[in-house]
N, C-alpha and C. Protein backbone atom coordinates (compact mmCIF):
# COMPACT_ATOMS: atom_id res chain seq x y z
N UNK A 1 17.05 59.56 -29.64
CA UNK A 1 16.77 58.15 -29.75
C UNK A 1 15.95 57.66 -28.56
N UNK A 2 16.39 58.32 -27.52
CA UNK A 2 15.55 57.55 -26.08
C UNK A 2 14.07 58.16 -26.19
N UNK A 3 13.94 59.24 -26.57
CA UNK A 3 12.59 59.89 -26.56
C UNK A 3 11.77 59.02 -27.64
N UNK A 4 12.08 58.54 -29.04
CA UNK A 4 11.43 57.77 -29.67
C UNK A 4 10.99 56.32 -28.84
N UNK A 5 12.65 55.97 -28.27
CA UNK A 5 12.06 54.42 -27.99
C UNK A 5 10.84 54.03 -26.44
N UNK A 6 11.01 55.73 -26.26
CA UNK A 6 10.18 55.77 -24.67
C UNK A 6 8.25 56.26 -25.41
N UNK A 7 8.24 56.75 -26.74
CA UNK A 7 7.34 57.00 -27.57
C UNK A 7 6.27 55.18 -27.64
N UNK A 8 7.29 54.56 -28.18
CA UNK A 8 6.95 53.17 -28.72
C UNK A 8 6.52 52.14 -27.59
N UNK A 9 7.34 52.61 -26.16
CA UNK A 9 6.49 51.60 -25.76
C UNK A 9 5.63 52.58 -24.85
N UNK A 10 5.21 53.33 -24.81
CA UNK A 10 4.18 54.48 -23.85
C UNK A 10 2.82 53.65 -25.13
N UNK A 11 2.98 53.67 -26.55
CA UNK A 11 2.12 53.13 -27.08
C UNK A 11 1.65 51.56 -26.88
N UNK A 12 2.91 51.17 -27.21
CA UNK A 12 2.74 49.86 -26.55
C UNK A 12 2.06 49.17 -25.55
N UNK A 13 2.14 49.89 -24.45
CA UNK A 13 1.72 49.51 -23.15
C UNK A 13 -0.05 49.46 -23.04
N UNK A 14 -0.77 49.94 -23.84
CA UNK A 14 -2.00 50.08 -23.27
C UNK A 14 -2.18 48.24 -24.16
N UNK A 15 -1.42 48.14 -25.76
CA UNK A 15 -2.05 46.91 -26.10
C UNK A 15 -1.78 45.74 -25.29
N UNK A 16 -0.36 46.14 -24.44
CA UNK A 16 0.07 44.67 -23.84
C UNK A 16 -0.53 44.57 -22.86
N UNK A 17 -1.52 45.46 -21.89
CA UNK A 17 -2.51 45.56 -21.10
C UNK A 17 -3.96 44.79 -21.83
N UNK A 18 -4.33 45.16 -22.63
CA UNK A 18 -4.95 44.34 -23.44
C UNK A 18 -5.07 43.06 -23.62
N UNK A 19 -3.75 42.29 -24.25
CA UNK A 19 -3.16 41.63 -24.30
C UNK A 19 -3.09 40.69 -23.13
N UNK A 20 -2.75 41.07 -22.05
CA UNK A 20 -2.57 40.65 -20.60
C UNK A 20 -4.09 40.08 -20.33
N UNK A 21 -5.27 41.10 -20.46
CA UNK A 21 -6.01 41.38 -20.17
C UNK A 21 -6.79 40.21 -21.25
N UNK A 22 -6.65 39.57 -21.90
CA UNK A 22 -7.25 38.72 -23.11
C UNK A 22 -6.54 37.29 -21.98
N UNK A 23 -5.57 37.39 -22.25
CA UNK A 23 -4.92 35.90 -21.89
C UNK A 23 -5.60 35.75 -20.16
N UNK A 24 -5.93 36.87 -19.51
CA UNK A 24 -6.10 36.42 -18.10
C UNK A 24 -8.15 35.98 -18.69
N UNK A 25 -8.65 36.46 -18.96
CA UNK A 25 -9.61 35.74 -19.68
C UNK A 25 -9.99 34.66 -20.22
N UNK A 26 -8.88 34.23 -20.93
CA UNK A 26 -8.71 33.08 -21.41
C UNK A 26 -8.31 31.68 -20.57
N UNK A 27 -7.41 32.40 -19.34
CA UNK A 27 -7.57 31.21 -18.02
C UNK A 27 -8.28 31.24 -17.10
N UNK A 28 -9.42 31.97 -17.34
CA UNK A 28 -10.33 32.34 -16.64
C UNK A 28 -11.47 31.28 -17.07
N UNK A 29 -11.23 31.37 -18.48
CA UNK A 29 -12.52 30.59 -19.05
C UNK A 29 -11.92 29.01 -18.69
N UNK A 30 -10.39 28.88 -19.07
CA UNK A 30 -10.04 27.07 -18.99
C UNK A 30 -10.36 26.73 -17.63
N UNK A 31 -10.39 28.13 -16.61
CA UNK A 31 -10.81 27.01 -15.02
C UNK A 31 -11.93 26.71 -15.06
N UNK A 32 -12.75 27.27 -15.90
CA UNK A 32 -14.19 26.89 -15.73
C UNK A 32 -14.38 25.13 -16.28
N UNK A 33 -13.53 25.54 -17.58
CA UNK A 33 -13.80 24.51 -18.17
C UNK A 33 -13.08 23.22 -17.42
N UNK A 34 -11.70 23.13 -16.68
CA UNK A 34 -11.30 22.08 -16.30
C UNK A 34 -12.18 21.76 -15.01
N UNK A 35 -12.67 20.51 -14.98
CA UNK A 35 -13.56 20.05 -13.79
C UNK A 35 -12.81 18.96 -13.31
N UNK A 36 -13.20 19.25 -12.28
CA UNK A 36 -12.50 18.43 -10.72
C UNK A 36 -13.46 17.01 -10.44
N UNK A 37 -12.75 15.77 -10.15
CA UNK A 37 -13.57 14.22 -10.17
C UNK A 37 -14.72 14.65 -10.03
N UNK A 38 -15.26 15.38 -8.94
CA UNK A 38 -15.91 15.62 -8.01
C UNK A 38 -17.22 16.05 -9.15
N UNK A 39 -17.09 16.63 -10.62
CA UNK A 39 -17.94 17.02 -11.44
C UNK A 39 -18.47 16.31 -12.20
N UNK A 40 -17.42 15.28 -12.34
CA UNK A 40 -18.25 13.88 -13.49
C UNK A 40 -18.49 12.88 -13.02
N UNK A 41 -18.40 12.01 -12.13
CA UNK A 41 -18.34 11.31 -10.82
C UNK A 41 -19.65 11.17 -10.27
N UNK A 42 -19.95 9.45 -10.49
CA UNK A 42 -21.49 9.32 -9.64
C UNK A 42 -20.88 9.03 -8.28
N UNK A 43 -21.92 9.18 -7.74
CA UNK A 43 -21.58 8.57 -6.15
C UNK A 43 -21.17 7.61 -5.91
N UNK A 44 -21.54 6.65 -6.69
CA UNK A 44 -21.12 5.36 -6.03
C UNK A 44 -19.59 4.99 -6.83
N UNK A 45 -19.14 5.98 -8.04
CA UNK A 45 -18.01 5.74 -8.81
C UNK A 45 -16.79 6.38 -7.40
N UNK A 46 -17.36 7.99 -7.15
CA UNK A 46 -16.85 8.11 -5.80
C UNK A 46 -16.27 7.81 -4.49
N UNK A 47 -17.27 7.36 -4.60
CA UNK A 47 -17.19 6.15 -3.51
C UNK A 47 -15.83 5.23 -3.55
N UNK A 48 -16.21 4.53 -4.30
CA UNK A 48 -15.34 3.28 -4.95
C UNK A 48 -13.92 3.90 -4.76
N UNK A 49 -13.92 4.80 -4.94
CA UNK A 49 -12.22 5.42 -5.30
C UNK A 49 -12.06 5.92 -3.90
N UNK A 50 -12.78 6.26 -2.86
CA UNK A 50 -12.96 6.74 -1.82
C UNK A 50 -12.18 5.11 -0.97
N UNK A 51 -12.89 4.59 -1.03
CA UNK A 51 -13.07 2.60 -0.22
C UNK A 51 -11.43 3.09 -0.40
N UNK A 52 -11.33 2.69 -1.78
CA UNK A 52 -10.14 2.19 -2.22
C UNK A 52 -8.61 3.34 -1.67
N UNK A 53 -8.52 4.31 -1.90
CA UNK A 53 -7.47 5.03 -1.24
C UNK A 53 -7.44 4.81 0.08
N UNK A 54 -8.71 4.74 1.23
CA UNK A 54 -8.40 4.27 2.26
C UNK A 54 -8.35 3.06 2.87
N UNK A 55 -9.03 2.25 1.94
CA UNK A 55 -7.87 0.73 2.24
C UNK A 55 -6.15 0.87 1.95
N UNK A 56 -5.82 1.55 1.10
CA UNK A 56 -4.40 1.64 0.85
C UNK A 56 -3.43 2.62 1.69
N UNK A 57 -4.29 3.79 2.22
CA UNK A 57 -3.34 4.44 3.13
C UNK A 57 -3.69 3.55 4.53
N UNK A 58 -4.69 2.87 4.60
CA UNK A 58 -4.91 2.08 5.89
C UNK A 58 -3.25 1.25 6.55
N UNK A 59 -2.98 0.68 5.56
CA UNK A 59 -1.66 -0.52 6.14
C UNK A 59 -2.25 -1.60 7.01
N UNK A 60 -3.49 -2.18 6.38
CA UNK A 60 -3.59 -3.39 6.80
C UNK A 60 -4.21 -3.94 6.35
N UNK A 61 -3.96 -4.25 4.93
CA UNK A 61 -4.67 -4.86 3.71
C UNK A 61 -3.01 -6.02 3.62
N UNK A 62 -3.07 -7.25 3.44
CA UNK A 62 -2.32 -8.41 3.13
C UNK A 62 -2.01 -8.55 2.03
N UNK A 63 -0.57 -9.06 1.56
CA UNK A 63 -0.04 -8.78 0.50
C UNK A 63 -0.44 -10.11 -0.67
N UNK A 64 -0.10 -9.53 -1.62
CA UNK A 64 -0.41 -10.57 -2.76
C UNK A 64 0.64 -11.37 -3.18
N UNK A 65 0.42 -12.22 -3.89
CA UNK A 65 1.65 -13.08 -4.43
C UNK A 65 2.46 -12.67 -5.57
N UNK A 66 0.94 -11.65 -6.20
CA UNK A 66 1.71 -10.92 -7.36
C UNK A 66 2.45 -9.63 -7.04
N UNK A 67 3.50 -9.18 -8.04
CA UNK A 67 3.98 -8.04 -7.88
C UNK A 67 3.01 -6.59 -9.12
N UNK A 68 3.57 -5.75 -8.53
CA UNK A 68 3.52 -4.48 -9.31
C UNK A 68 4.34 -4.79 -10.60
N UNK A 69 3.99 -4.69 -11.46
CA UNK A 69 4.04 -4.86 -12.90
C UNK A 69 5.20 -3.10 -12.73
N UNK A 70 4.53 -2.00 -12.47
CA UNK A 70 5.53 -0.76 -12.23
C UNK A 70 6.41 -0.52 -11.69
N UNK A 71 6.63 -1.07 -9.79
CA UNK A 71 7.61 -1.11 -9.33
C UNK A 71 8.09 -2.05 -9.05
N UNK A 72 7.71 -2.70 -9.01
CA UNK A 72 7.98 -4.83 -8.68
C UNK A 72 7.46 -5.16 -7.17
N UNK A 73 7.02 -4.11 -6.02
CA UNK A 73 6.98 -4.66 -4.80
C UNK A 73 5.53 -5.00 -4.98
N UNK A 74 5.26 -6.29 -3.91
CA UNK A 74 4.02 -6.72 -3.65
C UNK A 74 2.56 -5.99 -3.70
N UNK A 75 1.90 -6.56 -4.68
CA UNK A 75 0.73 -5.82 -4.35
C UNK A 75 -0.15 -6.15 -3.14
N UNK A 76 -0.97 -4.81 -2.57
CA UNK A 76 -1.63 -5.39 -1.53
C UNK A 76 -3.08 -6.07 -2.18
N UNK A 77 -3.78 -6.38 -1.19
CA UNK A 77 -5.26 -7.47 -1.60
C UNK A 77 -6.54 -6.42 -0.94
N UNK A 78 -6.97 -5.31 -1.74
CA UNK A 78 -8.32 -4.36 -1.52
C UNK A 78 -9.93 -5.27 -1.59
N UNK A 79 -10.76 -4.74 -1.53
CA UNK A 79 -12.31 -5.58 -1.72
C UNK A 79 -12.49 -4.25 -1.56
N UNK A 80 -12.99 -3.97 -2.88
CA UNK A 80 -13.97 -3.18 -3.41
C UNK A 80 -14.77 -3.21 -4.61
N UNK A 81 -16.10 -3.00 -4.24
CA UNK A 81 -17.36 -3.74 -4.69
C UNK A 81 -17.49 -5.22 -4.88
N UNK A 82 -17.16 -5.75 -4.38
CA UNK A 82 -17.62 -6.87 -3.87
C UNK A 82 -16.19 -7.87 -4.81
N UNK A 83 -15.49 -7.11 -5.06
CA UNK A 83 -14.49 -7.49 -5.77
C UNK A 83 -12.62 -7.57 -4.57
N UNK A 84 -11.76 -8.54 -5.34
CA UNK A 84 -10.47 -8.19 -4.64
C UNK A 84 -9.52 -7.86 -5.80
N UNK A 85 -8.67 -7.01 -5.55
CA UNK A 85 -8.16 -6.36 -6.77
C UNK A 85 -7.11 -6.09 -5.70
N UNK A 86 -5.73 -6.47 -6.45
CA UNK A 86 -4.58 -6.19 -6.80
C UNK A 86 -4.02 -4.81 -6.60
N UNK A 87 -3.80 -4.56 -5.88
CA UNK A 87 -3.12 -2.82 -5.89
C UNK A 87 -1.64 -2.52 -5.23
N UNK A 88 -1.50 -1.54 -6.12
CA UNK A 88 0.41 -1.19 -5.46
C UNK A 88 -0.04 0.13 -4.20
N UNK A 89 0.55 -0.13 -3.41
CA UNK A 89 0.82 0.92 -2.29
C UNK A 89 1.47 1.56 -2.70
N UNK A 90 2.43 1.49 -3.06
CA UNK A 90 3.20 2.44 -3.48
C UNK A 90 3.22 3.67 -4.75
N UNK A 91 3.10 2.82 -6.05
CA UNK A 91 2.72 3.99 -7.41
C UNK A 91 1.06 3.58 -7.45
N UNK A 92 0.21 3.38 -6.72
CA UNK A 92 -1.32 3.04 -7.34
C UNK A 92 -1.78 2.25 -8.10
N UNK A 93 -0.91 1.42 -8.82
CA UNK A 93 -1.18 0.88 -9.95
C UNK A 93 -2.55 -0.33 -9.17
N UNK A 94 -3.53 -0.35 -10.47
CA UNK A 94 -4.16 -1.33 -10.27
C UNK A 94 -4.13 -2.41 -11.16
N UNK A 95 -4.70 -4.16 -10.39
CA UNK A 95 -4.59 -5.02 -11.62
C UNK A 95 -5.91 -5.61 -10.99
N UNK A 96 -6.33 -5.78 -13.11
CA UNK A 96 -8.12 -6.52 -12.44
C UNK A 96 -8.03 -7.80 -13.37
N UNK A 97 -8.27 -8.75 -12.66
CA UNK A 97 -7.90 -10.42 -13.24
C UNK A 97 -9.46 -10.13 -14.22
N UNK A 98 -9.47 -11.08 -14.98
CA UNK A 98 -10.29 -11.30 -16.31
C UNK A 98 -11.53 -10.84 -15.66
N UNK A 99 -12.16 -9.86 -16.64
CA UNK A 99 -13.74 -9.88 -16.25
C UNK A 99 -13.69 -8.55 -14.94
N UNK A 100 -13.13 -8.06 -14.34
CA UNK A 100 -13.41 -7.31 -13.21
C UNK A 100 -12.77 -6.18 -13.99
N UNK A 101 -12.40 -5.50 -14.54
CA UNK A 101 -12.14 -4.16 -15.03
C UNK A 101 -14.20 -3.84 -16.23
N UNK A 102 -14.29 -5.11 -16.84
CA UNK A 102 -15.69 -4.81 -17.47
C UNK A 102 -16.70 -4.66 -16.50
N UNK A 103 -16.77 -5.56 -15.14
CA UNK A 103 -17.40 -5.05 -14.09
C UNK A 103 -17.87 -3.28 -13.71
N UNK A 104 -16.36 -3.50 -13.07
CA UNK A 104 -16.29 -1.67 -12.61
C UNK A 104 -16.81 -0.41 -14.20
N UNK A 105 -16.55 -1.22 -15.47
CA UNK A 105 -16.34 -0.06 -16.48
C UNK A 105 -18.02 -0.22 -16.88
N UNK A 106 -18.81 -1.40 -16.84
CA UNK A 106 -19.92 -1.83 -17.26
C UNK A 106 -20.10 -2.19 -18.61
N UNK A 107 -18.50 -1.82 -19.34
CA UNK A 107 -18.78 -2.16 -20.82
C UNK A 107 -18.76 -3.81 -21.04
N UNK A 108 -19.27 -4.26 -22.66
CA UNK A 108 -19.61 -5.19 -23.28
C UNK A 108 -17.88 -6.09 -23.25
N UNK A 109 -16.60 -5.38 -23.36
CA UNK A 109 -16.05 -6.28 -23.49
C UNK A 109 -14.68 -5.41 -22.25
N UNK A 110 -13.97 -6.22 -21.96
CA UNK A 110 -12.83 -5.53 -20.96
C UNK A 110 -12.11 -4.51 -20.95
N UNK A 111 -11.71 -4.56 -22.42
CA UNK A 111 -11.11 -3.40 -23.39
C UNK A 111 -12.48 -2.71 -24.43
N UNK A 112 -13.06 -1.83 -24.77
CA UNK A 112 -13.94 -1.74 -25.68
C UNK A 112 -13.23 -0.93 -27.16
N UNK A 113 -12.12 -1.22 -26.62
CA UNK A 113 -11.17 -0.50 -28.47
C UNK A 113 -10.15 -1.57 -28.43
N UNK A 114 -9.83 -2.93 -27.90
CA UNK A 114 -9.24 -3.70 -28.33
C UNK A 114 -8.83 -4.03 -29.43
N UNK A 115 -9.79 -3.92 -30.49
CA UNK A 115 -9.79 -4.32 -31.74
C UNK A 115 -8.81 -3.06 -32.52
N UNK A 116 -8.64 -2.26 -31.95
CA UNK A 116 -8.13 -0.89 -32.69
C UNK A 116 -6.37 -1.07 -32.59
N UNK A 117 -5.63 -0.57 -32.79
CA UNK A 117 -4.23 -0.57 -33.18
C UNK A 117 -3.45 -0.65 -31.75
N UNK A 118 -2.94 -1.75 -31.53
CA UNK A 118 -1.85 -1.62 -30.55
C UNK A 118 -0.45 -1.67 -30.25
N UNK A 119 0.33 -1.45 -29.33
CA UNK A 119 1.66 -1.37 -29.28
C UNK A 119 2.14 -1.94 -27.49
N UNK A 120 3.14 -2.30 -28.04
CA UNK A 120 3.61 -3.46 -26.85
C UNK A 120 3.83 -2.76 -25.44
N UNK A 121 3.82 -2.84 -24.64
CA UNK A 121 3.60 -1.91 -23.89
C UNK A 121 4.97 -2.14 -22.40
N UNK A 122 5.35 -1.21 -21.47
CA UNK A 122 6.69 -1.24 -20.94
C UNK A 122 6.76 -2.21 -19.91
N UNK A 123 5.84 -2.97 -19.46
CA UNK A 123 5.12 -3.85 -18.50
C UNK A 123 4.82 -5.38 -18.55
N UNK A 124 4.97 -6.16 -17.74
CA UNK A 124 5.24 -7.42 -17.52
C UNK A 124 3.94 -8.08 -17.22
N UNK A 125 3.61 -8.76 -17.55
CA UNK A 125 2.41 -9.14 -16.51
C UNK A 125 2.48 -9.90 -15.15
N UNK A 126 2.14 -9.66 -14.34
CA UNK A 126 2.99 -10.05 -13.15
C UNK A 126 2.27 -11.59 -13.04
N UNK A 127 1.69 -12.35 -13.61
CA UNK A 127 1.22 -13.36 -13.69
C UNK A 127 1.83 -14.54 -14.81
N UNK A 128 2.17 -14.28 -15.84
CA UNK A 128 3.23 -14.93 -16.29
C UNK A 128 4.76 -14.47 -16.90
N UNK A 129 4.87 -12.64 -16.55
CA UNK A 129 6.43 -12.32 -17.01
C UNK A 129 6.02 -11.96 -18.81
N UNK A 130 4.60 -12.16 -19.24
CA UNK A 130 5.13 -12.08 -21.09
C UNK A 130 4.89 -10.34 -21.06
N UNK A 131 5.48 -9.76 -22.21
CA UNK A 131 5.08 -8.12 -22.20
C UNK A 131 3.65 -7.68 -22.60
N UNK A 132 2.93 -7.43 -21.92
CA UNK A 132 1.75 -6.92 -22.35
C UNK A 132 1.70 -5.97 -23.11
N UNK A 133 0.43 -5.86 -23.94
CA UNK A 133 -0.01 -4.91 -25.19
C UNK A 133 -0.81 -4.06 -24.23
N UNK A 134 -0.13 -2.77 -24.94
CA UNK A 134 -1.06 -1.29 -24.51
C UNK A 134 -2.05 -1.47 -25.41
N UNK A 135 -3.55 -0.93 -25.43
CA UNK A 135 -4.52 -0.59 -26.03
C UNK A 135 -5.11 0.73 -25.41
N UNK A 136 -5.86 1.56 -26.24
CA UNK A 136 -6.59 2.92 -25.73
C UNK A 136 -7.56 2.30 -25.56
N UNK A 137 -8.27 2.60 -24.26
CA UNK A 137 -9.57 2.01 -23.65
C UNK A 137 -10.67 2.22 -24.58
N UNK A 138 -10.88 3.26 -24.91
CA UNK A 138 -12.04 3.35 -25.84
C UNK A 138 -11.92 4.59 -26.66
N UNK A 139 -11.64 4.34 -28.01
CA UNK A 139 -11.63 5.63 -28.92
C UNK A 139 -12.97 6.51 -28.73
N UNK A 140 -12.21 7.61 -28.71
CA UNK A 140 -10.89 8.20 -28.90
C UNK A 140 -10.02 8.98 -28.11
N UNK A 141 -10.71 8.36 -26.95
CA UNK A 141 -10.10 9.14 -25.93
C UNK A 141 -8.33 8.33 -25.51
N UNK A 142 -7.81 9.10 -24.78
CA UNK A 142 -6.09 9.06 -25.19
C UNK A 142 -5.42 7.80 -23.81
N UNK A 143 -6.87 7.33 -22.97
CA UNK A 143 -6.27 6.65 -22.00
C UNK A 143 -5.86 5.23 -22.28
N UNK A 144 -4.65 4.69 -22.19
CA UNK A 144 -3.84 3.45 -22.73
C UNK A 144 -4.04 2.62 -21.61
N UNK A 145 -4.27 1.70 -21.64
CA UNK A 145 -4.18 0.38 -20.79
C UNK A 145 -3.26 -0.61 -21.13
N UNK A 146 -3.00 -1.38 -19.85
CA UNK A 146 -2.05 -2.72 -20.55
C UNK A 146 -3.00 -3.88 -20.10
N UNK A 147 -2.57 -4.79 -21.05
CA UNK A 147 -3.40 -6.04 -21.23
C UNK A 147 -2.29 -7.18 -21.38
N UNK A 148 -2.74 -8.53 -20.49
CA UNK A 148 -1.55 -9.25 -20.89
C UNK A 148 -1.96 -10.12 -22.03
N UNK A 149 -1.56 -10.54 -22.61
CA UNK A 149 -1.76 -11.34 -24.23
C UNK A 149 -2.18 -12.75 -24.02
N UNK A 150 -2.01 -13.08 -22.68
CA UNK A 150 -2.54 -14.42 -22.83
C UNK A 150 -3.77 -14.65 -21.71
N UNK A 151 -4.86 -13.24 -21.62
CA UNK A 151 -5.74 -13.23 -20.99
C UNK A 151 -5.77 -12.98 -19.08
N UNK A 152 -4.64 -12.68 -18.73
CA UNK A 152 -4.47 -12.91 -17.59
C UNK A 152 -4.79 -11.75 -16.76
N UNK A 153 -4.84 -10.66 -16.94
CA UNK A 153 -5.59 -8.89 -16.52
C UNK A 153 -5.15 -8.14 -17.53
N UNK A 154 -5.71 -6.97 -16.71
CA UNK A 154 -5.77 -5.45 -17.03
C UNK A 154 -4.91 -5.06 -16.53
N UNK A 155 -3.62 -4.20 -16.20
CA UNK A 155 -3.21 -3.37 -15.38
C UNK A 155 -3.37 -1.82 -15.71
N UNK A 156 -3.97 -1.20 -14.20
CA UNK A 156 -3.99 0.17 -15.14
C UNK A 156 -3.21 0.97 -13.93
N UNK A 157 -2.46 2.01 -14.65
CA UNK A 157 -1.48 3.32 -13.74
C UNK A 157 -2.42 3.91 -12.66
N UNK A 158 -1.78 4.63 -11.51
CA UNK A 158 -2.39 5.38 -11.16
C UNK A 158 -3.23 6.22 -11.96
N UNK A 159 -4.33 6.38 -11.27
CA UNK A 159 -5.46 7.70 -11.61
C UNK A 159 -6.32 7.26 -13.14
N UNK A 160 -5.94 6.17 -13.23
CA UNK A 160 -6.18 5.59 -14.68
C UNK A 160 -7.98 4.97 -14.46
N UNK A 161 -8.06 4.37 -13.37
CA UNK A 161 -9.55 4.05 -13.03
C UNK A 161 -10.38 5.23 -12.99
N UNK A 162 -9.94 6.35 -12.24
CA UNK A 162 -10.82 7.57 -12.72
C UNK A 162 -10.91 8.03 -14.11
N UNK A 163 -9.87 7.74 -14.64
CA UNK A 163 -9.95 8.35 -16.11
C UNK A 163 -11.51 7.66 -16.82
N UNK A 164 -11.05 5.94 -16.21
CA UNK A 164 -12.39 4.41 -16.69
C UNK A 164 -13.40 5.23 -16.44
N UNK A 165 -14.17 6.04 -15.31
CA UNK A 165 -15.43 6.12 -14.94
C UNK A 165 -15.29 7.89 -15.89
N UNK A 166 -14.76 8.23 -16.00
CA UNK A 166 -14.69 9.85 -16.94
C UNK A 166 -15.16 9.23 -17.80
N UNK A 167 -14.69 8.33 -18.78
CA UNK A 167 -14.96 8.03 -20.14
C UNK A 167 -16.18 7.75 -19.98
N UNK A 168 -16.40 6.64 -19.11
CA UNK A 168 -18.11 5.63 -19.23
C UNK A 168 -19.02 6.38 -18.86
């Protein structure tokens, strides 16, 4: 019996080498394919995200009146591009009052899939407390935004503004 089952995998072994040898290929090819900010990213989108992390690890940006919609503590007060925007120190979150998320994105309207199917979303608006609606920024890509319903911002998660300049 041992001589058969030492038969089966002596055969075995060259396909699971193979095998091995396919799949290390295959993450060979996805590193190529996954690209780093640094690949889709104009300079000045760069930039922007550059300003902005080091105003926030800085600690001396003044706090806002509003809170983090994510964790509830104060957002601090950034200027970037000629803009002041709302940001959590703490989870990243950003909030862009009416009109300044179409700025930074350059699109025609704040949301450009607004019109498409939405769902209420886990978040407050820190400007009047109602629950804001998630929307996907722009079909069909999978990034969700919150919007407050009675016009008052955007809030978007960490890493969510890079996702804005990936799409655009």
């Amino acid at each position: 019996m041992h001589g058969l089952t030492f038969i089966a995998v002596a055969r075995k072994q060259p396909d699971d080498r193979s095998e091995d040898r396919q799949r290390q290929e295959r993450l060979a090819r996805h590193r190529q394919l996954v690209l780093s900010p640094a690949d889709y990213l104009t300079d000045d989108e760069q930039r922007t995200l550059n300003q902005l992390a080091e105003q926030l690890s800085s600690g001396e940006l003044s706090d806002s009146t509003r809170k983090c919609p994510e964790c509830q503590r104060p957002f601090a007060l950034a200027n970037v591009a000629d803009m002041e925007l709302d940001c959590c120190r703490f989870c990243r979150g950003i909030w862009f009052d009416p009109g300044e998320l179409q700025a930074f994105s350059g699109e025609s309207r704040e949301i450009p899939s607004d019109d498409k199917t939405s769902r209420p979303s886990r978040f407050r608006c820190p400007d009047c407390q109602t629950q804001m609606v998630e929307y996907v920024f722009v079909n069909p890509h999978s990034l969700l935004v919150d919007r407050c319903p009675n016009g008052h911002g955007v809030y978007l998660e960490d890493r969510e503004l890079e996702r804005v300049f990936e799409i655009i």
